[in-house]
C-alpha atoms as a PDB file:
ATOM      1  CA  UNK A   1     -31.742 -48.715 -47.083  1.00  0.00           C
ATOM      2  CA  UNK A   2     -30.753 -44.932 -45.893  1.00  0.00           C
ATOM      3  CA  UNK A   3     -27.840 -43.751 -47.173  1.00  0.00           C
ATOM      4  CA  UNK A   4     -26.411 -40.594 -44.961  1.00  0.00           C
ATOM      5  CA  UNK A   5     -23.390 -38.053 -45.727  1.00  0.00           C
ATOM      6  CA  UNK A   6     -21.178 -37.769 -42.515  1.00  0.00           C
ATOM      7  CA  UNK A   7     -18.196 -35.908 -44.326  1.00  0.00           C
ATOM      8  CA  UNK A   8     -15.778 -34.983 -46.483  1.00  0.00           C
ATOM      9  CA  UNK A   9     -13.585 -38.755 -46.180  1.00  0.00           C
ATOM     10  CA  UNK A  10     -13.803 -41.785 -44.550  1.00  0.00           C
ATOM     11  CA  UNK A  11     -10.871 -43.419 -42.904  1.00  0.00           C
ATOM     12  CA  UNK A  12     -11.374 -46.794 -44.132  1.00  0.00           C
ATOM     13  CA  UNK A  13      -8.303 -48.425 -43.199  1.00  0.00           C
ATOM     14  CA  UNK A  14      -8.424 -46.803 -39.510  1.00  0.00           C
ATOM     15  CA  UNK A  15     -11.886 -48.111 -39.253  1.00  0.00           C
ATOM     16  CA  UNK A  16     -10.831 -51.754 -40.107  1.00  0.00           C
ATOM     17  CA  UNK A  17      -8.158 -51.401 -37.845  1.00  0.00           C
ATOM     18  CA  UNK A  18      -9.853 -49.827 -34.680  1.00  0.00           C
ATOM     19  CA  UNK A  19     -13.689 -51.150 -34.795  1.00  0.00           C
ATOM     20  CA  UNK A  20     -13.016 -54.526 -33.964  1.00  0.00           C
ATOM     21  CA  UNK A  21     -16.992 -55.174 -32.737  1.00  0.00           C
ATOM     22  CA  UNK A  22     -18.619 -56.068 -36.361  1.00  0.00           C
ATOM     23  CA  UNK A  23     -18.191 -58.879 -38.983  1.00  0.00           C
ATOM     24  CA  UNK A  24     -16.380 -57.258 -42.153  1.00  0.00           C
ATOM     25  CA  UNK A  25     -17.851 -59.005 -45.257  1.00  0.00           C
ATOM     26  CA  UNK A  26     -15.067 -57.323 -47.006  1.00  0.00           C
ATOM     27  CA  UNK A  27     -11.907 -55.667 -47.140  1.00  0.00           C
ATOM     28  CA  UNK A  28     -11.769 -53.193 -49.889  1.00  0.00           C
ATOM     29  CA  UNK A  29     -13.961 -49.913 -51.011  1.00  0.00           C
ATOM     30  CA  UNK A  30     -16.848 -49.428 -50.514  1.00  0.00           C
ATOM     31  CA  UNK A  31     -16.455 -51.525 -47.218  1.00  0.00           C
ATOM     32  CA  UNK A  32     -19.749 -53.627 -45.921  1.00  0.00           C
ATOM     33  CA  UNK A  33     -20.086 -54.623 -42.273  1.00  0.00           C
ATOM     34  CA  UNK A  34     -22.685 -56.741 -40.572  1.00  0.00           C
ATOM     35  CA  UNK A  35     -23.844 -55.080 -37.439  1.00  0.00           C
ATOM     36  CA  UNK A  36     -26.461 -57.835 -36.275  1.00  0.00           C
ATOM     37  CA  UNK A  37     -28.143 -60.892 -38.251  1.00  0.00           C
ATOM     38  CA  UNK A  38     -29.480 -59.214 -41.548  1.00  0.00           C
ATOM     39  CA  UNK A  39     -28.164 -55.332 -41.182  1.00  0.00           C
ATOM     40  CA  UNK A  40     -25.487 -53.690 -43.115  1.00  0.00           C
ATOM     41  CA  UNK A  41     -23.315 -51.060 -43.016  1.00  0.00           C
ATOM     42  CA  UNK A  42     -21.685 -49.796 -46.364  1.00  0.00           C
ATOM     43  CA  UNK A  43     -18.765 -47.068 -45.591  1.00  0.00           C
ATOM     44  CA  UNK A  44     -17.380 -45.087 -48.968  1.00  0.00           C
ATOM     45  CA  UNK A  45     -13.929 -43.274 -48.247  1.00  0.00           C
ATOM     46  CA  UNK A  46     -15.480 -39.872 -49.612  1.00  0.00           C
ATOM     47  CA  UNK A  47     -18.067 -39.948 -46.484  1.00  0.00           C
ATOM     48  CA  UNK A  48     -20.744 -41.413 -46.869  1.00  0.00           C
ATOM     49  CA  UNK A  49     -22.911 -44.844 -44.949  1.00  0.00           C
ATOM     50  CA  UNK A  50     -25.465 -46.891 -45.907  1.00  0.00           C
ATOM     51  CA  UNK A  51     -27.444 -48.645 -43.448  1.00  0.00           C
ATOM     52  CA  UNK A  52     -29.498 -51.571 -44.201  1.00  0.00           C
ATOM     53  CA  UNK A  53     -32.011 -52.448 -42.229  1.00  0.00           C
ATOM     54  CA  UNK A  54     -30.378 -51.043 -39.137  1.00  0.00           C
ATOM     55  CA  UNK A  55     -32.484 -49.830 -35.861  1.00  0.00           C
ATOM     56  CA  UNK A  56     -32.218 -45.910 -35.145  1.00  0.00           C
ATOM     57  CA  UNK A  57     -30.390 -46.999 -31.886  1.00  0.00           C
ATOM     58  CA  UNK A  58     -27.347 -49.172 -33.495  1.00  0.00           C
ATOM     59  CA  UNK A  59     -27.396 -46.262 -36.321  1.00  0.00           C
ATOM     60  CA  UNK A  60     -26.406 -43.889 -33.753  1.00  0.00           C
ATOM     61  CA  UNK A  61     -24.129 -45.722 -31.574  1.00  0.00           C
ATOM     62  CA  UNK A  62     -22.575 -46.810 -35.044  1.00  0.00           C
ATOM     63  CA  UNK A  63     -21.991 -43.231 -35.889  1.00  0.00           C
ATOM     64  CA  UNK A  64     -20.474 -42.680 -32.768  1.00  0.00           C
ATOM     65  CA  UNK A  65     -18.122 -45.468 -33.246  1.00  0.00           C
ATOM     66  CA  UNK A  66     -17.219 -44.153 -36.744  1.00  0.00           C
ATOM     67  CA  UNK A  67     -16.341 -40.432 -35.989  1.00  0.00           C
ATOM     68  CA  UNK A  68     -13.093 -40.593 -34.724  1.00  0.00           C
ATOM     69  CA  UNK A  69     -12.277 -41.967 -38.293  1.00  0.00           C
ATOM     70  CA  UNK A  70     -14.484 -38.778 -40.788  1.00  0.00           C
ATOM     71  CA  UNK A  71     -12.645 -35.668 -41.353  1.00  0.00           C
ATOM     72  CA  UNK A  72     -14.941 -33.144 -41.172  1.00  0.00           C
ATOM     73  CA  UNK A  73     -17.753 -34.730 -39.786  1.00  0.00           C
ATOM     74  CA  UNK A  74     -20.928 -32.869 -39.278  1.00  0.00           C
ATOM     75  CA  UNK A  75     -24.244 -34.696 -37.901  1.00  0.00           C
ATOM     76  CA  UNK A  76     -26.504 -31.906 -39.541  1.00  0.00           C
ATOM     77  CA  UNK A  77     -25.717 -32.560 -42.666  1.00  0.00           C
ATOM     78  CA  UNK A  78     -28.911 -33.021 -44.741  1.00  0.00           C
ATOM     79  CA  UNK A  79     -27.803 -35.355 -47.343  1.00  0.00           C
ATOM     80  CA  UNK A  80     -29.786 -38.340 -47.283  1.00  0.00           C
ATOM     81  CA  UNK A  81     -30.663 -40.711 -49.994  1.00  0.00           C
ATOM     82  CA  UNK A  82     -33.753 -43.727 -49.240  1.00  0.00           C
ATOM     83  CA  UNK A  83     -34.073 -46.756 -51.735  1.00  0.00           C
ATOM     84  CA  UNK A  84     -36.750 -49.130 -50.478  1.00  0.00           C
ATOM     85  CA  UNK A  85     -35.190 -52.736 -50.989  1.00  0.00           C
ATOM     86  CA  UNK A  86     -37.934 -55.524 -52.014  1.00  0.00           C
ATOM     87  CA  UNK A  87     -36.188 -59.410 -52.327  1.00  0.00           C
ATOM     88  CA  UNK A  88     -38.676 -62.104 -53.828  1.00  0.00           C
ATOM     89  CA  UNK A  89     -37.141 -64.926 -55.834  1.00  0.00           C
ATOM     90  CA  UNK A  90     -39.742 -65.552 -57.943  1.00  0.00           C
ATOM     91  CA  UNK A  91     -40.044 -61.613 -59.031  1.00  0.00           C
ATOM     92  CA  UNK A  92     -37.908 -60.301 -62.025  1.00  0.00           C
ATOM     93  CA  UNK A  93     -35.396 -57.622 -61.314  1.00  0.00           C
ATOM     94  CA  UNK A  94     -35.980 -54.058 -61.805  1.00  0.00           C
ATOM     95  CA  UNK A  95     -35.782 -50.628 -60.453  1.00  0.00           C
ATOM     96  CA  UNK A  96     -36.516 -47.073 -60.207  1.00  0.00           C
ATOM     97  CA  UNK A  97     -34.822 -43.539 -58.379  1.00  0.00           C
ATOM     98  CA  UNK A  98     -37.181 -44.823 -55.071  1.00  0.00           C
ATOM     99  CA  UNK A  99     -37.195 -48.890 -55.016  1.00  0.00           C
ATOM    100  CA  UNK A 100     -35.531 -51.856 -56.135  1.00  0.00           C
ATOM    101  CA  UNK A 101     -36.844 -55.562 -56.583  1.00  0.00           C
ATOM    102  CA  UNK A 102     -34.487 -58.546 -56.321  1.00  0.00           C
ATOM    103  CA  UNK A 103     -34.764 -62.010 -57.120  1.00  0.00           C
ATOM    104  CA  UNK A 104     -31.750 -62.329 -54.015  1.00  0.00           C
ATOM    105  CA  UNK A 105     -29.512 -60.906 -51.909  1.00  0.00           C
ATOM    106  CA  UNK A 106     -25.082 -61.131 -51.692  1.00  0.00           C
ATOM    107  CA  UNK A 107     -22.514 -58.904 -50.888  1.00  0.00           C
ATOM    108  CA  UNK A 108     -21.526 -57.559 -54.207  1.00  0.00           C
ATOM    109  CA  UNK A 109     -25.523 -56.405 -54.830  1.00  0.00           C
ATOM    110  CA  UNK A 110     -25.581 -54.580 -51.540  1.00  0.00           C
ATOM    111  CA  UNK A 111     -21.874 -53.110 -52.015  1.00  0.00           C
ATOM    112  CA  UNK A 112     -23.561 -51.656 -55.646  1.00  0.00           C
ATOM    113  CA  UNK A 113     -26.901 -50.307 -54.666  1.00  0.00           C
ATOM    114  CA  UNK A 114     -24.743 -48.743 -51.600  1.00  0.00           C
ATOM    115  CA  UNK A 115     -22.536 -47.140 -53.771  1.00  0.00           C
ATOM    116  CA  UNK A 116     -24.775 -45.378 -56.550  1.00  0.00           C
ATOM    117  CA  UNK A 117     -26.595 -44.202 -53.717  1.00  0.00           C
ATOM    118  CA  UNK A 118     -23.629 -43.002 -51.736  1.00  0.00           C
ATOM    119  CA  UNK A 119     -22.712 -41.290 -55.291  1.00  0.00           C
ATOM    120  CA  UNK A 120     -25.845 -39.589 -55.820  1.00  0.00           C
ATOM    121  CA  UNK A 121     -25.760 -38.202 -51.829  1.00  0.00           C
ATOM    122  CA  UNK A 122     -22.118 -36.961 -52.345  1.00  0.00           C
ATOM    123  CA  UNK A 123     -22.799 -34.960 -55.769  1.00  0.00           C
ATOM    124  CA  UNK A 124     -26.005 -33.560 -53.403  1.00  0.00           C
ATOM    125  CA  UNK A 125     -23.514 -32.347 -51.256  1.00  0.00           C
ATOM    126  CA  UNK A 126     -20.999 -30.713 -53.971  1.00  0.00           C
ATOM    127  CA  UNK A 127     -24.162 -29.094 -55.413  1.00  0.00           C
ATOM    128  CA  UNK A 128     -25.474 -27.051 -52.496  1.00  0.00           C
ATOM    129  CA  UNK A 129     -21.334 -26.242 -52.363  1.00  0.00           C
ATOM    130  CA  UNK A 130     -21.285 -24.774 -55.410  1.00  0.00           C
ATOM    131  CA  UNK A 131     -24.420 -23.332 -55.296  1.00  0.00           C
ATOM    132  CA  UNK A 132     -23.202 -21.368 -52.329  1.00  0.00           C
ATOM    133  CA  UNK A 133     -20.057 -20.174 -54.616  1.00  0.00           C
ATOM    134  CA  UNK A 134     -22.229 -19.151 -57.167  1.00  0.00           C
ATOM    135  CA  UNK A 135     -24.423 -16.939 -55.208  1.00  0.00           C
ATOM    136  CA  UNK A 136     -21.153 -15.206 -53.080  1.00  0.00           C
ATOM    137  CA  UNK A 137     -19.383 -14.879 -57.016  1.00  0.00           C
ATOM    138  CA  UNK A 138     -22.920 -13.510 -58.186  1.00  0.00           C
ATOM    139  CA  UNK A 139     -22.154 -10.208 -55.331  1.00  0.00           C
ATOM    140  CA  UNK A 140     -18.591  -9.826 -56.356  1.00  0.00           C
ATOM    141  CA  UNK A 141     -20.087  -9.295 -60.243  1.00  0.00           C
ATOM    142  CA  UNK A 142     -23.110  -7.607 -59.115  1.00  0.00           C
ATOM    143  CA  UNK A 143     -21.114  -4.857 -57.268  1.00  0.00           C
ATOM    144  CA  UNK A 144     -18.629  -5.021 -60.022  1.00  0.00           C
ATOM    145  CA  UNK A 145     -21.413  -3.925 -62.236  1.00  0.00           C
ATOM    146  CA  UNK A 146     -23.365  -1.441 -60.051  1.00  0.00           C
ATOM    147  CA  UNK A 147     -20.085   0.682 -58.599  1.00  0.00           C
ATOM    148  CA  UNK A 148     -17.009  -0.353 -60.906  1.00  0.00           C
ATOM    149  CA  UNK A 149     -15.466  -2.055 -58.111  1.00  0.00           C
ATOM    150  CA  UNK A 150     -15.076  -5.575 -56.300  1.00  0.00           C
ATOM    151  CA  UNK A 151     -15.031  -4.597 -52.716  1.00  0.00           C
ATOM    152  CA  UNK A 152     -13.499  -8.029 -51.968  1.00  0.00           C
ATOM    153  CA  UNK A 153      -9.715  -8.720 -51.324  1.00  0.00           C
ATOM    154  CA  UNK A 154      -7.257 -10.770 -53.423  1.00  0.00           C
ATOM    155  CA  UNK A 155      -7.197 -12.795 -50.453  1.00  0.00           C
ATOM    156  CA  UNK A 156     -10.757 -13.622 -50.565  1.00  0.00           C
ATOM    157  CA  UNK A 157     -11.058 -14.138 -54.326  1.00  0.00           C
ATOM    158  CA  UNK A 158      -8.200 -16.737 -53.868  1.00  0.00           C
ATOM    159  CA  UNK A 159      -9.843 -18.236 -50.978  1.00  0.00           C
ATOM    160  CA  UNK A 160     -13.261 -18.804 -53.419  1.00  0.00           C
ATOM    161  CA  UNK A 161     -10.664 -20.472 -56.398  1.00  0.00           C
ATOM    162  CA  UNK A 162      -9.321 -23.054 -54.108  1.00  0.00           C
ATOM    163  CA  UNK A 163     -12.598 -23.914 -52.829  1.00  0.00           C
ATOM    164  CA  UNK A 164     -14.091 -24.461 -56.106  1.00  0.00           C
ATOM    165  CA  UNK A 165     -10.639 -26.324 -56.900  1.00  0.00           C
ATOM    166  CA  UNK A 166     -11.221 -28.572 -54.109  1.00  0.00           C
ATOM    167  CA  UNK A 167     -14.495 -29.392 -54.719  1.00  0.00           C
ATOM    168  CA  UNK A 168     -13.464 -30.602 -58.080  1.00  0.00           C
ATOM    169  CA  UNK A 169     -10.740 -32.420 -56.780  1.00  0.00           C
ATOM    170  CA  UNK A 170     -13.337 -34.473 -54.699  1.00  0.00           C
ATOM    171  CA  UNK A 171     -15.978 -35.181 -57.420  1.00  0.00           C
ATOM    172  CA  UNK A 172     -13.103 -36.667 -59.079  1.00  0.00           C
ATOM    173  CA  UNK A 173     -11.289 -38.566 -57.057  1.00  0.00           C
ATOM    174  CA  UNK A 174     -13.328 -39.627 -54.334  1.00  0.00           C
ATOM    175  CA  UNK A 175     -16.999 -40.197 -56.278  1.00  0.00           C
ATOM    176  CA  UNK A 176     -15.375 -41.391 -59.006  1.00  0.00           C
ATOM    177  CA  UNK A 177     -18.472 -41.298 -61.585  1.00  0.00           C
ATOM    178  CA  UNK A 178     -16.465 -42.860 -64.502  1.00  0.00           C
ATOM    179  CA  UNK A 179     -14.936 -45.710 -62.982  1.00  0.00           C
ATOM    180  CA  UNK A 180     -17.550 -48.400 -62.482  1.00  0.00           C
ATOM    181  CA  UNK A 181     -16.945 -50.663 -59.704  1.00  0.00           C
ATOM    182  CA  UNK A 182     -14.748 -53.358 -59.887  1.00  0.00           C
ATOM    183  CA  UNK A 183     -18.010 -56.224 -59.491  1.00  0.00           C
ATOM    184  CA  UNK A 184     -19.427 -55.074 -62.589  1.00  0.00           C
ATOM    185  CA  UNK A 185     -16.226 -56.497 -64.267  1.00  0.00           C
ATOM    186  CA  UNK A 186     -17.206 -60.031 -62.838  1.00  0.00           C
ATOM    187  CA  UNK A 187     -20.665 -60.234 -63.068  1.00  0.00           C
ATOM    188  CA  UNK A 188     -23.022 -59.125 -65.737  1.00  0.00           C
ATOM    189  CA  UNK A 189     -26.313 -58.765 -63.631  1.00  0.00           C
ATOM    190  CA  UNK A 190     -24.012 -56.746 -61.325  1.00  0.00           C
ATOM    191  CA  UNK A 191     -22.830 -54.567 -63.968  1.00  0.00           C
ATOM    192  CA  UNK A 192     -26.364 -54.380 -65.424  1.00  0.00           C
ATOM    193  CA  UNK A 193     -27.492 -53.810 -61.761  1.00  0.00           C
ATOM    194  CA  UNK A 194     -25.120 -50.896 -61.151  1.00  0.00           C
ATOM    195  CA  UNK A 195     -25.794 -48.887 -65.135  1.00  0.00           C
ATOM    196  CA  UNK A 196     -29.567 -48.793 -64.728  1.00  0.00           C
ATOM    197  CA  UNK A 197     -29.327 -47.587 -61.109  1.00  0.00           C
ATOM    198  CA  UNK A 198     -26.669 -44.783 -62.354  1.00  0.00           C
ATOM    199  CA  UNK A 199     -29.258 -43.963 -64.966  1.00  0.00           C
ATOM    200  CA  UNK A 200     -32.051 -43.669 -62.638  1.00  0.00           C
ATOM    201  CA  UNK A 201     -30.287 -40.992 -60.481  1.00  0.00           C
ATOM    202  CA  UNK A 202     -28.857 -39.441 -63.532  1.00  0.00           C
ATOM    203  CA  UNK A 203     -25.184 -39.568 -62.159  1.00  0.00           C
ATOM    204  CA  UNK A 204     -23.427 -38.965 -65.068  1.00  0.00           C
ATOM    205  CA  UNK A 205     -25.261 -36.189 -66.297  1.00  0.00           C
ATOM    206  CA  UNK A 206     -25.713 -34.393 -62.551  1.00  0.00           C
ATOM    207  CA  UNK A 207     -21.799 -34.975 -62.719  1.00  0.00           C
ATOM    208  CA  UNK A 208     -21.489 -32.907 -65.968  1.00  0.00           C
ATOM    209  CA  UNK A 209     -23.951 -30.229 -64.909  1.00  0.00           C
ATOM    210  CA  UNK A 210     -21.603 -30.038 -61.642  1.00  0.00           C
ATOM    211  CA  UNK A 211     -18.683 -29.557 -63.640  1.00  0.00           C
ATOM    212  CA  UNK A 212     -19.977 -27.041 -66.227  1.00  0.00           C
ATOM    213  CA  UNK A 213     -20.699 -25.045 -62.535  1.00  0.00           C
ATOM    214  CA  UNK A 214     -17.176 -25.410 -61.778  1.00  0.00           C
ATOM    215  CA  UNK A 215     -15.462 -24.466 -65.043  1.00  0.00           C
ATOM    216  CA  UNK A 216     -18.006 -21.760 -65.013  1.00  0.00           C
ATOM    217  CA  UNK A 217     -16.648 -20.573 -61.004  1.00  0.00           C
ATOM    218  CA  UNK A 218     -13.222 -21.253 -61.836  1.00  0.00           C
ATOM    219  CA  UNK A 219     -13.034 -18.716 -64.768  1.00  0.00           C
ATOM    220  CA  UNK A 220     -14.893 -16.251 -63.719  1.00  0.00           C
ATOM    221  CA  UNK A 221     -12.904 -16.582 -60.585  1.00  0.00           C
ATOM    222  CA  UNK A 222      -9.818 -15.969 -63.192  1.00  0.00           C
ATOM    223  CA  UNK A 223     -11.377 -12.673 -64.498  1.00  0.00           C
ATOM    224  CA  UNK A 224     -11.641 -11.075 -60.932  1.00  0.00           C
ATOM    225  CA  UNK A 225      -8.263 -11.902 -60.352  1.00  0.00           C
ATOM    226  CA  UNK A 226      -6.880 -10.597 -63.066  1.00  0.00           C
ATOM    227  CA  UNK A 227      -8.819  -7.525 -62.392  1.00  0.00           C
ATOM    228  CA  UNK A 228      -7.576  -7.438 -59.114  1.00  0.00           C
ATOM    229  CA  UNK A 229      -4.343  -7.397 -60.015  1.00  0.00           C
ATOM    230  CA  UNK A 230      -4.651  -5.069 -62.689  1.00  0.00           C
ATOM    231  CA  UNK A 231      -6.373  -2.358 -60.480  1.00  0.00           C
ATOM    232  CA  UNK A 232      -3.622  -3.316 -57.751  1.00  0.00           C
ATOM    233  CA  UNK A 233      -0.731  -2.545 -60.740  1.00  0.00           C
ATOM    234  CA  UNK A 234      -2.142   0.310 -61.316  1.00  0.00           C
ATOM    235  CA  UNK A 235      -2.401   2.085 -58.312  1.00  0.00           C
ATOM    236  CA  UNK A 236       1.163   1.028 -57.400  1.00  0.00           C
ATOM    237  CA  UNK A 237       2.273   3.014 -60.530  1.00  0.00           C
ATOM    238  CA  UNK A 238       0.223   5.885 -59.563  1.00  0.00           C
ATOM    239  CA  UNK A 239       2.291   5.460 -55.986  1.00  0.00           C
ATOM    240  CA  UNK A 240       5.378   5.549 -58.122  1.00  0.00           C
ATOM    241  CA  UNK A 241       4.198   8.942 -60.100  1.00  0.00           C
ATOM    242  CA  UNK A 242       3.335  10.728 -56.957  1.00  0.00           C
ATOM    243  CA  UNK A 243       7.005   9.883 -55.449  1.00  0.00           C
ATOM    244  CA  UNK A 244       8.478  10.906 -58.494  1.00  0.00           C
ATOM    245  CA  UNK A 245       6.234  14.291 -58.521  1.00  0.00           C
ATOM    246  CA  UNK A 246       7.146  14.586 -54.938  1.00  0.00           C
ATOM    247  CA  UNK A 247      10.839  13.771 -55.393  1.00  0.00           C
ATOM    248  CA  UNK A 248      11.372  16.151 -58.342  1.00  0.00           C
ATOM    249  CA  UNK A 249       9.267  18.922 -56.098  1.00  0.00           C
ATOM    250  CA  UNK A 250      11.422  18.842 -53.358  1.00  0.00           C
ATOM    251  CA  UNK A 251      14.350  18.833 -55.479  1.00  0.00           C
ATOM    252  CA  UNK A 252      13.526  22.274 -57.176  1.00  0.00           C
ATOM    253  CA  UNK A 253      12.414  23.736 -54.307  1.00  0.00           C
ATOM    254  CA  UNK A 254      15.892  22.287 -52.933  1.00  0.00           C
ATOM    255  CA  UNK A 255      17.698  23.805 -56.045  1.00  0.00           C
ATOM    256  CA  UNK A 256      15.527  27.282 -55.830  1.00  0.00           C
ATOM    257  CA  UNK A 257      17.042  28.057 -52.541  1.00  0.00           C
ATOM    258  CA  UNK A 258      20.853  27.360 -53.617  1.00  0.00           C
ATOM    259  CA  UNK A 259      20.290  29.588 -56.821  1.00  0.00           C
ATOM    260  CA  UNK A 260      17.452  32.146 -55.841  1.00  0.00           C
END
């Protein structure tokens, strides 16, 4: 199984509605297709496919099929996630980060092992994100230090805080870390199934690492702000005491000539 981020959301509902050429297995999130006999397709609304035994070829013209439907797609993304998938009835279940054994094959276990890895490929995504943010907010406080100053705009500094807010915004509601799927409800080897998998690609605590990053962004992204503002204040009252200076110049000079 590869698992491949295409963007930031997945149409799913457009998709049902539009590609009308595969089997849906399915109906609700994440959403599993079957392209031919024995390959799979696993779509998760915050951008993200799993393909299952699929040849490079169908992967592509797949792709193709599905772009129309991602905002923001981008085929360079680097995101990519490979579990090898081993199915032996007479072998016990288990699993690690690169291969999982299974004693059989259905729907709900190939709509789980999509997921977690769609999961883990999304948070890769938000990572390098913020890891982008950091290192831009890192020159704003490193010239801040060095020459007293920002040298970036209000503008821009806003521009960073609603890209960190976004980002949160999709770790949350898209990814969805602390909402296990609705299978695991149902089925205890599918619940079972889906907790050791999240432990083996430490979701949970990648999530709170990510979100220590953000809190981190987001106040620091407060403090420049508020700095910002601050030095903007104050040179708008300086503008004020120069006017009055001027004002009260050019009124004695103005009351010098009446009464020389």
């Amino acid at each position: 199984m590869v698992t491949r981020y295409l963007g930031d959301y997945i149409d799913l509902k457009k998709v049902q509605e539009n590609i009308k050429t595969y089997h849906y297995l399915n109906r609700d999130h994440p959403l599993v297709l079957r392209l031919l006999e024995d390959q799979y397709a696993v779509l998760t609304k915050f951008g993200t496919v799993s393909f299952w035994n699929v040849k490079k070829n169908l992967v592509n013209q797949f792709i193709d099929e599905l772009v129309p439907y991602i905002k923001n797609y981008n085929e360079n993304y680097p995101f990519v996630d490979t579990l090898k998938i081993n199915i032996n009835p007479k072998q016990e279940e288990s699993m690690s980060f690169e291969e999982v054994f299974l004693n059989e094959i259905d729907v709900d276990k190939i709509k789980i092992i999509s997921y977690v890895s769609a999961q883990s490929v999304a948070i890769d995504r938000y990572e390098e994100e913020i890891t982008v943010l950091l290192k831009e907010i890192w020159q704003v406080i490193d010239n801040l230090r060095r020459k007293g100053k920002t040298l970036f705009s209000e503008k821009y500094i806003l521009k960073k805080i609603g890209q960190v807010l976004a980002i949160k915004q999709n770790t949350i509601a898209n990814v969805a870390l602390f909402d296990e799927p609705e299978e695991t409800w149902e089925r205890e080897e599918i619940e079972a199934l889906y907790k050791h998998l999240a432990a083996e690609y430490d979701l949970r605590e990648r999530f709170n690492v990510l979100n220590k990053k953000i809190d981190f962004l987001t106040e620091n992204n407060s403090i420049l702000m508020n700095f910002i503002s601050t030095q903007k204040n104050n040179f708008l009252e300086l503008i004020i005491t120069v006017l009055i200076i001027v004002e009260l110049v050019i009124y004695v000079l103005e009351w010098l000539k009446i009464y020389p």
